[in-house]
Protein backbone atom coordinates (compact mmCIF):
# COMPACT_ATOMS: atom_id res chain seq x y z
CA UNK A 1 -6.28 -3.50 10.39
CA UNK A 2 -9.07 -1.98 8.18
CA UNK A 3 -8.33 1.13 5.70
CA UNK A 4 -11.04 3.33 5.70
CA UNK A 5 -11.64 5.39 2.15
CA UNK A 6 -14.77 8.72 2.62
CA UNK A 7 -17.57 7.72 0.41
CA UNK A 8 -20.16 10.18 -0.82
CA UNK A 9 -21.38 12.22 1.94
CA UNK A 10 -17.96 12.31 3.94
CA UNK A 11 -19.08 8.55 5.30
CA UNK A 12 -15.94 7.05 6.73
CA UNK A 13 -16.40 3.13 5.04
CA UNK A 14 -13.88 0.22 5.35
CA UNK A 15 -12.62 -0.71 1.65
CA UNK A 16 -12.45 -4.52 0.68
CA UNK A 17 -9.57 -5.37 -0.48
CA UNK A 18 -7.66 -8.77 -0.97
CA UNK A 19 -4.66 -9.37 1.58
CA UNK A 20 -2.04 -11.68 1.74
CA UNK A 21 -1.32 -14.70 -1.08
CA UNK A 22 -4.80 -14.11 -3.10
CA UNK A 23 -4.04 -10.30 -3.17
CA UNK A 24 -0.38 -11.18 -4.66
CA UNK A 25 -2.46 -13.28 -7.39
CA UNK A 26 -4.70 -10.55 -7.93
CA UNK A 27 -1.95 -8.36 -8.50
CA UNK A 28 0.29 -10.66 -10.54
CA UNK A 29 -3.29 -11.20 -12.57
CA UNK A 30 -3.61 -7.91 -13.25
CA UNK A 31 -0.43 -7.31 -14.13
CA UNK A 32 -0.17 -10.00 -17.08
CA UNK A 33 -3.67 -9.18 -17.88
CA UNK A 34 -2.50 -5.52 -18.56
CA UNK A 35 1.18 -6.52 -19.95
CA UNK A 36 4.61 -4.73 -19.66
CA UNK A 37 4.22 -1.78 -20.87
CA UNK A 38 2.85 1.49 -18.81
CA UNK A 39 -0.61 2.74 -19.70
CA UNK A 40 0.80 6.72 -19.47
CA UNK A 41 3.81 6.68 -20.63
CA UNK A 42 4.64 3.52 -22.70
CA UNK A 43 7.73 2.40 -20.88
CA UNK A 44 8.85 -1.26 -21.02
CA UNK A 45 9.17 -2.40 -17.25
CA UNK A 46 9.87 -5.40 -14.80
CA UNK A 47 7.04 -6.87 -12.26
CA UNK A 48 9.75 -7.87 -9.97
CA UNK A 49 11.58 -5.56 -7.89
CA UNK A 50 15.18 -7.19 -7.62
CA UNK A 51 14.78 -6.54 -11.70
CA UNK A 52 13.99 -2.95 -11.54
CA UNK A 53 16.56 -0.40 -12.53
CA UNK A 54 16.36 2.99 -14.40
CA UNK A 55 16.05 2.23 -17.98
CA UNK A 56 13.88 -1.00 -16.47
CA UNK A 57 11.23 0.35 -14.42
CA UNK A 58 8.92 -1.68 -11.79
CA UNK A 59 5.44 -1.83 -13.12
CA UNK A 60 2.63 -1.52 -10.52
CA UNK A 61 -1.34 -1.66 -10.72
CA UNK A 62 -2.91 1.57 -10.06
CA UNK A 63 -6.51 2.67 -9.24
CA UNK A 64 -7.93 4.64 -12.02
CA UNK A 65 -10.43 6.20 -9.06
CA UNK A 66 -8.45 5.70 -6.02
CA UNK A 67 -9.95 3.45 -3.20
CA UNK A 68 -9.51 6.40 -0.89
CA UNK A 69 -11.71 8.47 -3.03
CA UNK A 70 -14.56 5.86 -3.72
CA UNK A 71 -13.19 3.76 -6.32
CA UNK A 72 -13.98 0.12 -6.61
CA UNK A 73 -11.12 -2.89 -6.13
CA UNK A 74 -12.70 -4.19 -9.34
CA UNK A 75 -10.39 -4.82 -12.56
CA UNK A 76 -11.99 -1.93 -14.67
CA UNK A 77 -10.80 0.40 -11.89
CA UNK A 78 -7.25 -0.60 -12.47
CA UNK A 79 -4.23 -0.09 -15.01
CA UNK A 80 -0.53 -0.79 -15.22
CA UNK A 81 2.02 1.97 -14.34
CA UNK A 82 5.70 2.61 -14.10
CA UNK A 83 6.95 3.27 -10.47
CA UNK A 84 7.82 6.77 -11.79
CA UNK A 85 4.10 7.67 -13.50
CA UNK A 86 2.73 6.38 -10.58
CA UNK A 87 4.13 8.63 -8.18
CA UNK A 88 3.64 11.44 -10.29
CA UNK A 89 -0.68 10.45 -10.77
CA UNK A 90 -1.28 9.70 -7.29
CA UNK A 91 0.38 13.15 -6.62
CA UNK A 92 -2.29 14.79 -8.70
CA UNK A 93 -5.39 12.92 -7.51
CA UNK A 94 -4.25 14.28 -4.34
CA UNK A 95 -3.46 17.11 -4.59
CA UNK A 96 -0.25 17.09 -3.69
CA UNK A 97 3.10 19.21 -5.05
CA UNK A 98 5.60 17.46 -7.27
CA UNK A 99 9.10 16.93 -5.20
CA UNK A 100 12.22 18.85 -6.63
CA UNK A 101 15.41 17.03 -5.19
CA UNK A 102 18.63 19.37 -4.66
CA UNK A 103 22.19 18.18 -5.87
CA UNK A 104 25.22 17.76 -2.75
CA UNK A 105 25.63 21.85 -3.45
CA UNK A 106 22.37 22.69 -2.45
CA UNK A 107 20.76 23.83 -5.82
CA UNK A 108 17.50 22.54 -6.99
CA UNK A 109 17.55 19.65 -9.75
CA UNK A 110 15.20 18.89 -12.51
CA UNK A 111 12.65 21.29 -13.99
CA UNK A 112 13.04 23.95 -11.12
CA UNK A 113 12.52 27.96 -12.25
CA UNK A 114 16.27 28.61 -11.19
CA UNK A 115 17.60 25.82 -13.58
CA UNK A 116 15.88 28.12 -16.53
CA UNK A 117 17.64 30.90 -15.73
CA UNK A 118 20.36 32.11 -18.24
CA UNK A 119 22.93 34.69 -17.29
C-alpha cells in the first residue's frame, strides 16, 4: 500500500519511506542519534512501549515538515518527541482542535473556559 503526501501544485505523489525491519532500524537510529530527552519539552522518556508510563513517556521521531505536507524522510527532517508533544504538534500542523476530555460527571477537564470560572 503506497501513502500518497500533495506536493507543490496539489500533485498527489507516493512518499518513500522505509517499511518493515530497516524502517525499525531507522527509527531506533534516529532515536539514539537524537537521545532521551524530547526536543519541545525536555522530558526524560522510554523508546519502548511496555516501559512507557506517565512520569516515563514513549519517545517517538517526528517530521519537522510532515511527509504529508512535502517533507523529506531524510534525518534533518526529523526530531525526538514525547507521545504527549507529539500529539499536540501534529495537531497544529494540521490544523486540527486540541481534545478536552470530560470527567464520569460530564464536565470538561483540563484547561476548558468553564474550569476558570469562579463563583
Amino acid at each position: 500500500m503506497e501513502r500518497y503526501a500533495y506536493r507543490p501544485g496539489n500533485q498527489r505523489q507516493p512518499v518513500e519511506r522505509l517499511r518493515g525491519r530497516r524502517g525499525q532500524q531507522q527509527r531506533l537510529r534516529r532515536l539514539k542519534a537524537h537521545g532521551v530527552t524530547c526536543a519541545r519539552c525536555g522530558r526524560i522518556g522510554t523508546w519502548e512501549r511496555a516501559q512507557a508510563t506517565d512520569a516515563l513517556p514513549l519517545l517517538v521521531v517526528d517530521h519537522i515538515i510532515p511527509l504529508a505536507l512535502g517533507g523529506t524522510d531524510d534525518d534533518s527532517n526529523t526530531r525526538v518527541l514525547c507521545e504527549p508533544c507529539h500529539v499536540d504538534v501534529t495537531a497544529e500542523q494540521f490544523g486540527h482542535r486540541r481534545r478536552i476530555g470530560c470527567d464520569v460527571d460530564g464536565w470538561p477537564i483540563g484547561d476548558h473556559p468553564w474550569n476558570r470560572w469562579q463563583g
